[in-house]
N, C-alpha and C. Protein backbone atom coordinates (compact mmCIF):
# COMPACT_ATOMS: atom_id res chain seq x y z
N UNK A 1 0.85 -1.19 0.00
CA UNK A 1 0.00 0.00 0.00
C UNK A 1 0.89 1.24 0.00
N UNK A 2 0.87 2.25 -0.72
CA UNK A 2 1.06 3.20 -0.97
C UNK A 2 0.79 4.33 0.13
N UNK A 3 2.01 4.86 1.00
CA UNK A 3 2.23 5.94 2.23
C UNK A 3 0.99 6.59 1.77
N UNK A 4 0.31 7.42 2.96
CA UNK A 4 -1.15 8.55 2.13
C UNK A 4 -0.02 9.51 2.34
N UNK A 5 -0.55 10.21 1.19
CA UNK A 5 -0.08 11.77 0.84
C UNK A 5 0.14 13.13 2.06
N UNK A 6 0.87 13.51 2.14
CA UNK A 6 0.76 14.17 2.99
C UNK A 6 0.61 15.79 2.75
N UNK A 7 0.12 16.82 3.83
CA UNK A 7 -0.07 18.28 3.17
C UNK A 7 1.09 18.79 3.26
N UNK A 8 1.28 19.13 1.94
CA UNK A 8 2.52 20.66 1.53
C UNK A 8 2.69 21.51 2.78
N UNK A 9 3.88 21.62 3.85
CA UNK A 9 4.45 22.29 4.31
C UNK A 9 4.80 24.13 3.92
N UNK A 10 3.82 23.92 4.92
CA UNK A 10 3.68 25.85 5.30
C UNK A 10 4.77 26.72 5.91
N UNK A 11 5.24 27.48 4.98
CA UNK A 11 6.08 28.22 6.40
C UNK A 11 5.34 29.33 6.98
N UNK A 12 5.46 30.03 8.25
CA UNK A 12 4.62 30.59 9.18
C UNK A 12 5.15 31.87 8.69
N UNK A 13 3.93 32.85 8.64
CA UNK A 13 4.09 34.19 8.49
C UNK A 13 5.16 34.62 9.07
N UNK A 14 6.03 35.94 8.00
CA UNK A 14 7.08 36.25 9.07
C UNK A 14 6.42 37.80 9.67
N UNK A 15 6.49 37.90 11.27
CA UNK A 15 6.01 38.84 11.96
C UNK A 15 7.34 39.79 12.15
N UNK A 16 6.78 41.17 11.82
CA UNK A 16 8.29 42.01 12.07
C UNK A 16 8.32 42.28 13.63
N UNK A 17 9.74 42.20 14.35
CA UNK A 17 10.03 42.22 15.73
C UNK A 17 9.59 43.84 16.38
N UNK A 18 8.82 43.45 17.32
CA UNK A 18 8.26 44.51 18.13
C UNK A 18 9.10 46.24 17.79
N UNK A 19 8.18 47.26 17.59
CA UNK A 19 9.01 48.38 17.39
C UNK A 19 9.50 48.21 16.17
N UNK A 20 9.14 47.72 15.27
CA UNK A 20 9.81 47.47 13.81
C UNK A 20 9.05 46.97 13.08
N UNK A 21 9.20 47.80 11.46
CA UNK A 21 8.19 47.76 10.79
C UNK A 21 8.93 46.78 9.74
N UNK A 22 7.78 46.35 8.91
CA UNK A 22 8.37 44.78 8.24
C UNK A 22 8.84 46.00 6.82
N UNK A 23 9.91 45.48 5.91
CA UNK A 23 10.18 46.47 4.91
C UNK A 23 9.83 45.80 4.01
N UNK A 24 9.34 46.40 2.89
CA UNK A 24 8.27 45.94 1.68
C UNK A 24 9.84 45.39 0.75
N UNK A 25 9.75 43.86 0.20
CA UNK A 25 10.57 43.64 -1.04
C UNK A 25 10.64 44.37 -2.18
N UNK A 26 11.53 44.12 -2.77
CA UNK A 26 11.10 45.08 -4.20
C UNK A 26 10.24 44.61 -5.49
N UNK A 27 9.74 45.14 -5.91
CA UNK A 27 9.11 44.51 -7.05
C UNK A 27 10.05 43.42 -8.30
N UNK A 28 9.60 42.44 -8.47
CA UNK A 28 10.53 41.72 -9.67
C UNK A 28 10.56 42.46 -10.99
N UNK A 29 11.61 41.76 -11.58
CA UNK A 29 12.25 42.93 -12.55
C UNK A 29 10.81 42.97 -13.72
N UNK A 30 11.02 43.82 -14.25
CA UNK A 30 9.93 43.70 -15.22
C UNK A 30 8.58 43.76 -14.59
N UNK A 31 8.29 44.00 -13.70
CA UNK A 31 6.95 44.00 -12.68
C UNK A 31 6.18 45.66 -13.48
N UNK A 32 7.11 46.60 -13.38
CA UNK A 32 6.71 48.10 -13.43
C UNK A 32 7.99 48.41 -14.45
N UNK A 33 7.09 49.82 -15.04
CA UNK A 33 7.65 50.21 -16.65
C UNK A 33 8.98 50.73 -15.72
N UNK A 34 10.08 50.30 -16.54
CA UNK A 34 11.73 51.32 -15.73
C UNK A 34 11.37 53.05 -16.36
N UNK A 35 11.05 53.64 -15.43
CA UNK A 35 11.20 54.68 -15.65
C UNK A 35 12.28 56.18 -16.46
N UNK A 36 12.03 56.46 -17.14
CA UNK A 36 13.27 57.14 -18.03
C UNK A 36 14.28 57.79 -17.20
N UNK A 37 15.46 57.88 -17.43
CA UNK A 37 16.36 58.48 -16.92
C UNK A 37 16.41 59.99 -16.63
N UNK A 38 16.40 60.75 -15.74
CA UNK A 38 16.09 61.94 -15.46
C UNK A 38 16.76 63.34 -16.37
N UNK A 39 16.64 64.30 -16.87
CA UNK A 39 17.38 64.93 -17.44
C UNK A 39 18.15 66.24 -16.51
N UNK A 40 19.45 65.98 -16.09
CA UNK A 40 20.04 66.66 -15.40
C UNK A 40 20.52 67.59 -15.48
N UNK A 41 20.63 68.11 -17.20
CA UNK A 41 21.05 69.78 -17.06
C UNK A 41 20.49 70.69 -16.51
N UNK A 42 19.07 71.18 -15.89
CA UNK A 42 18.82 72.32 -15.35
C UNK A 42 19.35 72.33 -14.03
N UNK A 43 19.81 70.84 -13.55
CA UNK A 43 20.20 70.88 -12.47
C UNK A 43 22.26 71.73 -12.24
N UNK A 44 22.72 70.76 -13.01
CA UNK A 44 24.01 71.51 -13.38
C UNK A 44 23.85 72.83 -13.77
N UNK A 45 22.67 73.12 -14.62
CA UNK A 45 22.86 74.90 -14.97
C UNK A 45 22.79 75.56 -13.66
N UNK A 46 22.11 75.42 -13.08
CA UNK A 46 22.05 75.83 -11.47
C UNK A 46 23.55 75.95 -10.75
N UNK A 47 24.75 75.50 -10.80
CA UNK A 47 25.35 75.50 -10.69
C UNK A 47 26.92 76.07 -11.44
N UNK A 48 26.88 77.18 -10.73
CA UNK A 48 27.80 77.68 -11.98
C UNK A 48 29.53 77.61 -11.67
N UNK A 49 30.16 77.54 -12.39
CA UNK A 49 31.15 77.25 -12.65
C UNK A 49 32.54 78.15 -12.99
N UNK A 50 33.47 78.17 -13.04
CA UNK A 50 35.00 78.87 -13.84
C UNK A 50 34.70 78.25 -15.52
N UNK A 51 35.30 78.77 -16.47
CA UNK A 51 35.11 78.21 -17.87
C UNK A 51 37.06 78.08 -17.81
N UNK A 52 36.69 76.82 -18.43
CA UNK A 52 38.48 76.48 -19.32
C UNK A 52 38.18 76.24 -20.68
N UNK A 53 39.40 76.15 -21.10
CA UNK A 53 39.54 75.45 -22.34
C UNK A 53 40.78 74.64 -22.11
N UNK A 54 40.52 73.21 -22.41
CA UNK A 54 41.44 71.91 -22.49
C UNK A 54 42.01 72.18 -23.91
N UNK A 55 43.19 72.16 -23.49
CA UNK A 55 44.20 71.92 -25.41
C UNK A 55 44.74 71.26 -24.68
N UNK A 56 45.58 70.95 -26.25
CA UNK A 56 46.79 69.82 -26.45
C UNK A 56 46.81 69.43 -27.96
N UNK A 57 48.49 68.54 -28.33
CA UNK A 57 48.32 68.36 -29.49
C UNK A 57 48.02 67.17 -29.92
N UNK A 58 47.99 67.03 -31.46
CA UNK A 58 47.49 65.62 -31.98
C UNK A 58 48.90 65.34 -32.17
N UNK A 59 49.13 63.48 -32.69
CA UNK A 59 49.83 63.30 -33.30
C UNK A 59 50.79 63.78 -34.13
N UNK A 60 50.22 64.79 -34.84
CA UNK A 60 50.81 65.44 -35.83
C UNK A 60 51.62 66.33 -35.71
N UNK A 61 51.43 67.18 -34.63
CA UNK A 61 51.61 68.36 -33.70
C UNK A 61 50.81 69.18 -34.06
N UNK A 62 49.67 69.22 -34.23
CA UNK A 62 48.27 70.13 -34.73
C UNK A 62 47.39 70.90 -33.36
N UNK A 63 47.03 71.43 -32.81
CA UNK A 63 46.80 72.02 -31.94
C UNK A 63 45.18 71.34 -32.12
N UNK A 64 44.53 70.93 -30.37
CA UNK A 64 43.13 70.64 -30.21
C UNK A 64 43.38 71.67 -29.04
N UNK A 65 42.03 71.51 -28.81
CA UNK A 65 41.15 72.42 -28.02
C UNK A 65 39.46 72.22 -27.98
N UNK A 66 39.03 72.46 -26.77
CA UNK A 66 37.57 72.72 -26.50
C UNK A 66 37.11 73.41 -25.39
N UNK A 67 35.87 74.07 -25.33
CA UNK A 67 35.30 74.47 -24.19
C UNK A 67 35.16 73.47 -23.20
N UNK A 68 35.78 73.79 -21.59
CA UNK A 68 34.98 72.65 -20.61
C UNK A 68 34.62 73.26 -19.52
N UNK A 69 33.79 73.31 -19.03
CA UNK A 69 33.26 73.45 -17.53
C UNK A 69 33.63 72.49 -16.60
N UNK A 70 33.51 71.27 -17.21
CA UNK A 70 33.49 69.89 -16.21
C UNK A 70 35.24 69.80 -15.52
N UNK A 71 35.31 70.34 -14.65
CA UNK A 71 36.88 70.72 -13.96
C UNK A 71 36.74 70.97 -12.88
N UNK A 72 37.25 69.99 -12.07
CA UNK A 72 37.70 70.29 -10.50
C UNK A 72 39.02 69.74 -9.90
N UNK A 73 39.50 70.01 -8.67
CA UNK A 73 40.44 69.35 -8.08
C UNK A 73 39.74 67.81 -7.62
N UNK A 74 40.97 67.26 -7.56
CA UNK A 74 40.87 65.72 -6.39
C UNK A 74 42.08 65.97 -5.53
N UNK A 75 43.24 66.18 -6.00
CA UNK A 75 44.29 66.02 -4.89
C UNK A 75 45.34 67.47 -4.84
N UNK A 76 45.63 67.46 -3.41
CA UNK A 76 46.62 68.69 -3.33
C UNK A 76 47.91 67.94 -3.46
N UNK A 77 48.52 66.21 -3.15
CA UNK A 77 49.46 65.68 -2.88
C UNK A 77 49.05 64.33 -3.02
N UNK A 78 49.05 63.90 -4.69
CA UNK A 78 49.65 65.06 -5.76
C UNK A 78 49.27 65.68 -6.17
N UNK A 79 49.09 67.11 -6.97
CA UNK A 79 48.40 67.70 -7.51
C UNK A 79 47.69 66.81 -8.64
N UNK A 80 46.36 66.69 -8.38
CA UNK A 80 45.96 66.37 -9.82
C UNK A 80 44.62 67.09 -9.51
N UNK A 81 44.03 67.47 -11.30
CA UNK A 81 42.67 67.62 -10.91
C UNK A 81 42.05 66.83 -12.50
N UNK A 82 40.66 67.17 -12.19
CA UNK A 82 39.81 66.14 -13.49
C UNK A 82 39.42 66.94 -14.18
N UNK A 83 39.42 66.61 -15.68
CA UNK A 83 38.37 67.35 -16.87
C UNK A 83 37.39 66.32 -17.36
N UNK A 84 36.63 66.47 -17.78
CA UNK A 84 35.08 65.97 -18.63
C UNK A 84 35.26 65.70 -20.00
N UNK A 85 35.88 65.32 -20.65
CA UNK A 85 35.50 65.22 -22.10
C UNK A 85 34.37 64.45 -22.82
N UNK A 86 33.22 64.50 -23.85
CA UNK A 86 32.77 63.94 -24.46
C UNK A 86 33.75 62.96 -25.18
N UNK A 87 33.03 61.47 -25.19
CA UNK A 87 33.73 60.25 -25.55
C UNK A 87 34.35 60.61 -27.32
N UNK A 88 33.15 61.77 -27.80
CA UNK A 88 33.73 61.68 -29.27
C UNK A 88 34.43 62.84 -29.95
N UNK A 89 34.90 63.36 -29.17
CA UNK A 89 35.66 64.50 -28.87
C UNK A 89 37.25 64.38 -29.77
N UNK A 90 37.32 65.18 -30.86
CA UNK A 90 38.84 65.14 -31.28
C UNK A 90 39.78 65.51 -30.49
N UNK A 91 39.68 66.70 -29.30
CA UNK A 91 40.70 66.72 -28.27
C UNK A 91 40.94 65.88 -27.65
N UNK A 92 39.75 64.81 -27.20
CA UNK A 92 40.08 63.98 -26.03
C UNK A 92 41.03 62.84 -26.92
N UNK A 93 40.57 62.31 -27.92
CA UNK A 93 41.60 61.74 -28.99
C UNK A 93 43.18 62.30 -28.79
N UNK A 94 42.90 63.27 -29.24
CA UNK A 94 44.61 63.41 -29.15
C UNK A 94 45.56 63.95 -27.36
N UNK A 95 44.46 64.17 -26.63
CA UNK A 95 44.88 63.89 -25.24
C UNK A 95 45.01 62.35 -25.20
N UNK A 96 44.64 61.31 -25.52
CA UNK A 96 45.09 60.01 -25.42
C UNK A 96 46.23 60.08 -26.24
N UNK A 97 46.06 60.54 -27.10
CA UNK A 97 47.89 60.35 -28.13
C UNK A 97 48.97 60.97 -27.47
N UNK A 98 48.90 62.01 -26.86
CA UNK A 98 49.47 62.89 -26.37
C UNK A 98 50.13 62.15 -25.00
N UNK A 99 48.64 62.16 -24.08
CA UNK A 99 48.84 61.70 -22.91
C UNK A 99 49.33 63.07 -22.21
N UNK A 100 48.78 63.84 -22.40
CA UNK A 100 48.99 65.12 -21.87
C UNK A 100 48.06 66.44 -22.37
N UNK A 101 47.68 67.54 -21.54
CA UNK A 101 46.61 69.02 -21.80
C UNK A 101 47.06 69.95 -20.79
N UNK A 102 46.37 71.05 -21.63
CA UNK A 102 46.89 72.05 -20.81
C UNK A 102 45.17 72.44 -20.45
N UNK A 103 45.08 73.05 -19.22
CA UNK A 103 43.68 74.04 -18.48
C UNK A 103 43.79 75.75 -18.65
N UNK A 104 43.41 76.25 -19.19
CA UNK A 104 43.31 77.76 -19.70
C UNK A 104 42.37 78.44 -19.08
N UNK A 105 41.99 78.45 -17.90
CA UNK A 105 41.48 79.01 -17.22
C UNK A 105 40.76 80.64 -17.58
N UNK A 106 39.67 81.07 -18.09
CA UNK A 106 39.87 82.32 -18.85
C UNK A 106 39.45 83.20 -17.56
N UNK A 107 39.84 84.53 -18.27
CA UNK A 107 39.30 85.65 -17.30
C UNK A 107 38.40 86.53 -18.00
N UNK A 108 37.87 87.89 -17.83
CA UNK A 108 36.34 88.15 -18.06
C UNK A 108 36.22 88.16 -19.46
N UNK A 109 36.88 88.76 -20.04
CA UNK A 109 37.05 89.23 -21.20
C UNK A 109 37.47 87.84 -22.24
N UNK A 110 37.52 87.04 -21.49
CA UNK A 110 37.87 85.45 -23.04
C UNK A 110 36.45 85.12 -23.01
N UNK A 111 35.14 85.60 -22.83
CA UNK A 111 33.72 85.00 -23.43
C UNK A 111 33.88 84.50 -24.57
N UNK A 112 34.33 85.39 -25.83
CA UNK A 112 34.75 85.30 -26.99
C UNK A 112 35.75 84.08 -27.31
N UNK A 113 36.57 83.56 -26.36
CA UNK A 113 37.61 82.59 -26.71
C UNK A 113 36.59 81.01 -26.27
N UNK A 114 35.68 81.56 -25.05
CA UNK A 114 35.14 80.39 -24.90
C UNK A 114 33.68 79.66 -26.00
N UNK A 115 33.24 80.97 -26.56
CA UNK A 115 32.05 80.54 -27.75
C UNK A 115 32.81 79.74 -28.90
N UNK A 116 34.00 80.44 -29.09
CA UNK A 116 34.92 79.68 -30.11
C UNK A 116 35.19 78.28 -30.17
N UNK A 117 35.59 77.71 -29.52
CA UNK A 117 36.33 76.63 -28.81
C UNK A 117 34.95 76.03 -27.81
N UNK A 118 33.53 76.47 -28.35
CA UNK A 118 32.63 75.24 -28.14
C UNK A 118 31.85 75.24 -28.99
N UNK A 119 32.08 76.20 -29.95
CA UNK A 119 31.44 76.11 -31.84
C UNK A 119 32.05 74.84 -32.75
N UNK A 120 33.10 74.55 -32.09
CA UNK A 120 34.06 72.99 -32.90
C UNK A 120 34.32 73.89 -34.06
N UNK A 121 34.27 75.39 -34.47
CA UNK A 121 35.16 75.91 -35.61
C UNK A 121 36.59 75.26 -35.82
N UNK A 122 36.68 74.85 -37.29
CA UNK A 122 37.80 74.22 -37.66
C UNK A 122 39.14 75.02 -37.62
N UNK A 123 38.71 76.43 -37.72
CA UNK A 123 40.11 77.44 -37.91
C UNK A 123 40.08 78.61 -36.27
N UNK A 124 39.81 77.62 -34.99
CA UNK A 124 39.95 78.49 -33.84
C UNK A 124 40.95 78.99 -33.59
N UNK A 125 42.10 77.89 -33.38
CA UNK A 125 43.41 78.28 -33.51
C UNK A 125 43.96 79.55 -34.28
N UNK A 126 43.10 79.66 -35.35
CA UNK A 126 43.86 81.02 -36.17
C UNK A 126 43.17 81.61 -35.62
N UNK A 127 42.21 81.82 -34.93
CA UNK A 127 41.63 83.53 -34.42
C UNK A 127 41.83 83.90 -32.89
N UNK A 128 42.77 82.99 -32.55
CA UNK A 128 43.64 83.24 -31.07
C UNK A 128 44.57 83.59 -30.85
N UNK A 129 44.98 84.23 -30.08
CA UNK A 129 46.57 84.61 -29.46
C UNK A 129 47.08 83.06 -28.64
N UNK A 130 48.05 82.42 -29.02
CA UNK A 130 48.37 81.24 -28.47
C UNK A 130 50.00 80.73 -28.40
N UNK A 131 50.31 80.52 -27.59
CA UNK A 131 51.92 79.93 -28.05
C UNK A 131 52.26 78.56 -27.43
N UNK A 132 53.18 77.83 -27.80
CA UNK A 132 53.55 76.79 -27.12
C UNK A 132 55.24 76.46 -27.19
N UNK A 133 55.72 76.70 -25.61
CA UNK A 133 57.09 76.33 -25.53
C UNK A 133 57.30 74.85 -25.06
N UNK A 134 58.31 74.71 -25.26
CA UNK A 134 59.42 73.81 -24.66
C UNK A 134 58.56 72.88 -23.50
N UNK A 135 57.74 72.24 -23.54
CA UNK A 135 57.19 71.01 -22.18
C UNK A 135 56.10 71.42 -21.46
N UNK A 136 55.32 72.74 -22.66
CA UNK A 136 53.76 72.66 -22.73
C UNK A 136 52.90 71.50 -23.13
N UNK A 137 51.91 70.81 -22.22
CA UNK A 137 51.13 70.21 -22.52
C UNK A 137 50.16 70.12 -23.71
N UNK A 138 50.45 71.75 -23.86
CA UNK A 138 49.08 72.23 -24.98
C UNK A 138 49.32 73.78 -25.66
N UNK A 139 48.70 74.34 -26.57
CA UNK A 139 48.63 75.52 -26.43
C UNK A 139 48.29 76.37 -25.48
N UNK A 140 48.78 77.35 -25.06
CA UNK A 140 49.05 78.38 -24.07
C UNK A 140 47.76 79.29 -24.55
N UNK A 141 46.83 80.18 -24.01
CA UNK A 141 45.48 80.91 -24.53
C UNK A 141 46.20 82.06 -23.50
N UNK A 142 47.40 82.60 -24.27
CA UNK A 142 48.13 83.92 -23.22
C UNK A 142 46.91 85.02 -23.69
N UNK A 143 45.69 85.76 -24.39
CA UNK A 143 45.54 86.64 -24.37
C UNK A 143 43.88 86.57 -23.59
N UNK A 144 43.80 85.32 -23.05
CA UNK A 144 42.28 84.92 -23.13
C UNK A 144 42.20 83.96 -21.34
N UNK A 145 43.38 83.74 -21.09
CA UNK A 145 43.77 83.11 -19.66
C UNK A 145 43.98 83.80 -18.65
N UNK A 146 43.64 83.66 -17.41
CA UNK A 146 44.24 84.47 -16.23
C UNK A 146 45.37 83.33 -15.74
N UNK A 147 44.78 82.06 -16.02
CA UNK A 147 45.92 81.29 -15.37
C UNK A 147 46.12 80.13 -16.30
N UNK A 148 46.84 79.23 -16.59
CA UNK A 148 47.01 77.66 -17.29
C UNK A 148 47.79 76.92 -16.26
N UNK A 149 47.39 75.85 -16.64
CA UNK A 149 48.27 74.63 -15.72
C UNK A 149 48.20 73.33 -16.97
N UNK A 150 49.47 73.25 -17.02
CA UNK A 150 50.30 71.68 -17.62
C UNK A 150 50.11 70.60 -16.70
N UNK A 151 49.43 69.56 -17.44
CA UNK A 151 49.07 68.37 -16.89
C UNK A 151 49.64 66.98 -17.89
N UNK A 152 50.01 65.90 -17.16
CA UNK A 152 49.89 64.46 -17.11
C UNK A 152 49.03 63.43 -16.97
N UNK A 153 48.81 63.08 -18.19
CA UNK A 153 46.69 62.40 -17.82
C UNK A 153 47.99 60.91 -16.81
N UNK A 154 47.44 60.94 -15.66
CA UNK A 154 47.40 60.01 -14.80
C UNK A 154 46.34 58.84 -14.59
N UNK A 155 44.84 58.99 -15.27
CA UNK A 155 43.62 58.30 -15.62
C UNK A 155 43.10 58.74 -16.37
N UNK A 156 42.30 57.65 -16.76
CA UNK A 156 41.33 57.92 -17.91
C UNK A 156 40.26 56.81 -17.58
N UNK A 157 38.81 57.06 -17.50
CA UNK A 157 37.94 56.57 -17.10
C UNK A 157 36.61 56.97 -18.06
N UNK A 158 36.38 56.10 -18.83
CA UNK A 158 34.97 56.24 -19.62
C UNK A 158 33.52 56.05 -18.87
N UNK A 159 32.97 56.89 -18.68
CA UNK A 159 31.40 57.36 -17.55
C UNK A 159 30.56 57.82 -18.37
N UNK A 160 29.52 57.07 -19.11
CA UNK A 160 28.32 57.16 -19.71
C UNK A 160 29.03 57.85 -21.11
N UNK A 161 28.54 59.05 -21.60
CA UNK A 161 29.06 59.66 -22.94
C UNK A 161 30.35 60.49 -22.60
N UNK A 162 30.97 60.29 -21.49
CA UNK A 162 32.31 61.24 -21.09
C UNK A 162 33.18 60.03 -20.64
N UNK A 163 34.45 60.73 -20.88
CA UNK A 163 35.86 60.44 -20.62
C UNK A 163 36.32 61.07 -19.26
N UNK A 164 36.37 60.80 -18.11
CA UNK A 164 37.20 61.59 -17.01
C UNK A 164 38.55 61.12 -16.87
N UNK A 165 39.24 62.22 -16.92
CA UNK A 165 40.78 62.28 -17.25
C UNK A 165 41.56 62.69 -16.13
N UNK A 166 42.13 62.30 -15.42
CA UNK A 166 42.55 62.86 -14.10
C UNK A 166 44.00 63.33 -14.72
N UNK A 167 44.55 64.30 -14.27
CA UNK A 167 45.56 64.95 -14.84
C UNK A 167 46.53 65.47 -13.78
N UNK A 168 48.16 65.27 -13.28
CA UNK A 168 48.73 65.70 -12.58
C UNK A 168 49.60 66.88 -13.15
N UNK A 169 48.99 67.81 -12.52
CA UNK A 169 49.97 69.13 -12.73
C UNK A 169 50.70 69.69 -12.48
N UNK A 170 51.69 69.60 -13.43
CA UNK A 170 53.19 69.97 -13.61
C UNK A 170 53.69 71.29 -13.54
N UNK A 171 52.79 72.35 -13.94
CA UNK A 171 52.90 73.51 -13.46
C UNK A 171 51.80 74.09 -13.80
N UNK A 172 51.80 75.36 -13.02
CA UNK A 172 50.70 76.09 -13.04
C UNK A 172 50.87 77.61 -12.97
N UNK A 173 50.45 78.01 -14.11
CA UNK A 173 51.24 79.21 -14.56
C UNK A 173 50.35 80.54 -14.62
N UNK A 174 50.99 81.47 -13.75
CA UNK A 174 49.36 82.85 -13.65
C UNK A 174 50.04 83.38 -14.88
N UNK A 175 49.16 84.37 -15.50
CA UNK A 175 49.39 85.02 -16.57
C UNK A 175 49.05 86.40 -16.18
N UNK A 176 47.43 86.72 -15.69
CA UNK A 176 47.44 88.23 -15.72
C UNK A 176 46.31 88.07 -14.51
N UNK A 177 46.52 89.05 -13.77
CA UNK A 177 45.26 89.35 -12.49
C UNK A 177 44.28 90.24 -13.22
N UNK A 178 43.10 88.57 -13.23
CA UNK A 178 41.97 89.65 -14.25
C UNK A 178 40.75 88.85 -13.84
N UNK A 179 39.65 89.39 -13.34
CA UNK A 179 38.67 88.68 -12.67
C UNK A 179 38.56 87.21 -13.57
N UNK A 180 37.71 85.75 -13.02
CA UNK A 180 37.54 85.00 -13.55
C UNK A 180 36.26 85.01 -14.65
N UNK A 181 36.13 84.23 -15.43
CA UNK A 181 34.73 84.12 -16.61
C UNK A 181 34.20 82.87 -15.54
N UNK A 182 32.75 83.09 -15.71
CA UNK A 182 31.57 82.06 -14.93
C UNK A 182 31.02 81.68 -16.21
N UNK A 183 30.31 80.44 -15.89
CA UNK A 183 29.28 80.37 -16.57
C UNK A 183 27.93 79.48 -15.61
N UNK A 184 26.82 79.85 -16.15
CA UNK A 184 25.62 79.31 -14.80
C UNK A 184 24.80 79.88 -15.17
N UNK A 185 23.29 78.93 -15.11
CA UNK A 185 22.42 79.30 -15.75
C UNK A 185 22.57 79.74 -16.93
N UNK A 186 23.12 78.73 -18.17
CA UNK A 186 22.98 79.52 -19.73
C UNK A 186 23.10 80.70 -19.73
N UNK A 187 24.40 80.76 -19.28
CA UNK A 187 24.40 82.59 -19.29
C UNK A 187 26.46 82.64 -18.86
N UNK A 188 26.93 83.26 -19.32
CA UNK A 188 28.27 83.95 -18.97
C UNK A 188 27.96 84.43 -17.63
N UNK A 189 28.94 85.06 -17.35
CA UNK A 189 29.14 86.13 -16.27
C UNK A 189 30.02 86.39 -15.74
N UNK A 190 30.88 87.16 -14.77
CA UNK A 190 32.20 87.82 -14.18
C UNK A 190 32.05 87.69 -12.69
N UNK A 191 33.31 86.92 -12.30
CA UNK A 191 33.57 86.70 -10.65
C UNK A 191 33.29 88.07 -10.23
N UNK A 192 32.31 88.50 -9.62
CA UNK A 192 32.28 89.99 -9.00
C UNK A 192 33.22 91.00 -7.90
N UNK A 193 34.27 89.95 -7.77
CA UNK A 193 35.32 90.54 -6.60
C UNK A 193 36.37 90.94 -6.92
N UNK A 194 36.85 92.40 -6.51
CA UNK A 194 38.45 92.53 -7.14
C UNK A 194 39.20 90.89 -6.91
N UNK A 195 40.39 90.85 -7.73
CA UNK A 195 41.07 90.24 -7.59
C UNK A 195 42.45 90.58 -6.82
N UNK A 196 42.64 91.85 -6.43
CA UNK A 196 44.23 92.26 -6.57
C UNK A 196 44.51 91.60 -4.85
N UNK A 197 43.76 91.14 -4.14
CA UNK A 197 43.85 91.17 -2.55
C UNK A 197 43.86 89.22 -3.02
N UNK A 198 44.14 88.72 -3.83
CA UNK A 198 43.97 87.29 -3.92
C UNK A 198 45.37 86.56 -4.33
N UNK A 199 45.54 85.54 -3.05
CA UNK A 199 46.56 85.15 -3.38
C UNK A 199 47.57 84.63 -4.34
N UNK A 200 48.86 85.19 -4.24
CA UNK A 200 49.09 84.83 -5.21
C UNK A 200 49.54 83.21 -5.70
N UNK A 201 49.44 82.78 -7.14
CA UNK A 201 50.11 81.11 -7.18
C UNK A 201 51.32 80.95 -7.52
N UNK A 202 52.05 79.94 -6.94
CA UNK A 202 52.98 79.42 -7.46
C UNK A 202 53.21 79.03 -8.73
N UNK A 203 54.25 79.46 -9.26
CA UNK A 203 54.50 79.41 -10.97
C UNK A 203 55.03 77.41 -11.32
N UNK A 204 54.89 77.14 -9.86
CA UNK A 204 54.77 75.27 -10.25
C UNK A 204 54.61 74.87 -9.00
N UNK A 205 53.75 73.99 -9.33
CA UNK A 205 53.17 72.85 -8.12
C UNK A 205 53.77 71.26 -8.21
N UNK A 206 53.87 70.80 -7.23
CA UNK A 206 54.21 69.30 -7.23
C UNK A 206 55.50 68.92 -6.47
């Protein structure tokens, strides 16, 4: 004779412990539509910024360049700080060939250098004041910079449609005490504070 069947084994409600609320699982995948990814520029416009321009050369020795906002420090020791490049970017190209850029930091009056150099005009270079010596990273933006700093891409990290490039800087060079260029809220604008009471930088770090 054949054992009788027995009933399917229950496990007992789980009760959340006194003073504690039970936390809801998450839904299984595909349960609910994935919601679109949020669009974050008004949030960054909100936030305004110094304007650079990243150069450096190609292969060839051809001068790149672009507008970037996306620039901050990470380290005082060693000096490095990060730029933003778009993944399809001809500068960031030849910053990988290179393995080296320069940061051009503008002051009020380079608005004009920064519309340039984020128009992707093919002939920017000719409508700039620019030079490059002896163990420049990049072209020099002497009429359009308050400050530049020569860098060593130390990383390179691909993050959604950008390249973050961590860069150790080799020197850092003031040019002229001249308020900084902003940009924030789709709009330019001028650091509002004299500069002349601001310290001064060292003509190299590291």
């Amino acid at each position: 004779m054949s054992p009788e069947p027995q009933p399917a084994a229950r496990s007992a409600p789980v009760r959340p412990a006194p003073g504690r609320s039970a936390v809801a699982r998450p839904a299984p995948a595909g349960a609910a539509r994935a919601r679109p990814a949020p669009d974050i520029r008004p949030l960054m416009a909100g936030f305004p910024s110094g304007v650079g321009v990243v150069t450096t050369f190609a292969r060839d020795g051809s001068p790149r360049g672009m507008t970037c906002t996306s620039l901050c420090s990470v380290s005082l020791d060693p000096p490095i700080l990060l730029v933003c490049l778009g993944t399809g970017s001809h500068t960031l190209k030849a910053v990988r060939e290179s393995g080296a850029f320069a940061v051009n930091l503008l002051h009020a009056r380079g608005r004009p250098a920064a519309e340039l150099f984020a128009s992707g005009a093919p002939d920017r270079f000719d409508r700039v004041v620019w030079r490059a010596g002896a163990g420049d990273a990049g072209p020099h933006l002497t009429e359009d910079a308050h400050i530049i700093a020569d860098c060593s891409v130390v990383g390179d990290q691909v993050v959604g449609d950008h390249a973050v490039l961590m860069g150790e800087v080799r020197a850092a060079v003031p040019v002229r005490r001249e308020r900084p260029l902003l940009y924030g809220l789709r709009r330019f604008s001028v650091w509002p504070h004299p500069v002349d009471g601001a310290r001064p930088v060292r003509d190299a770090v590291g």
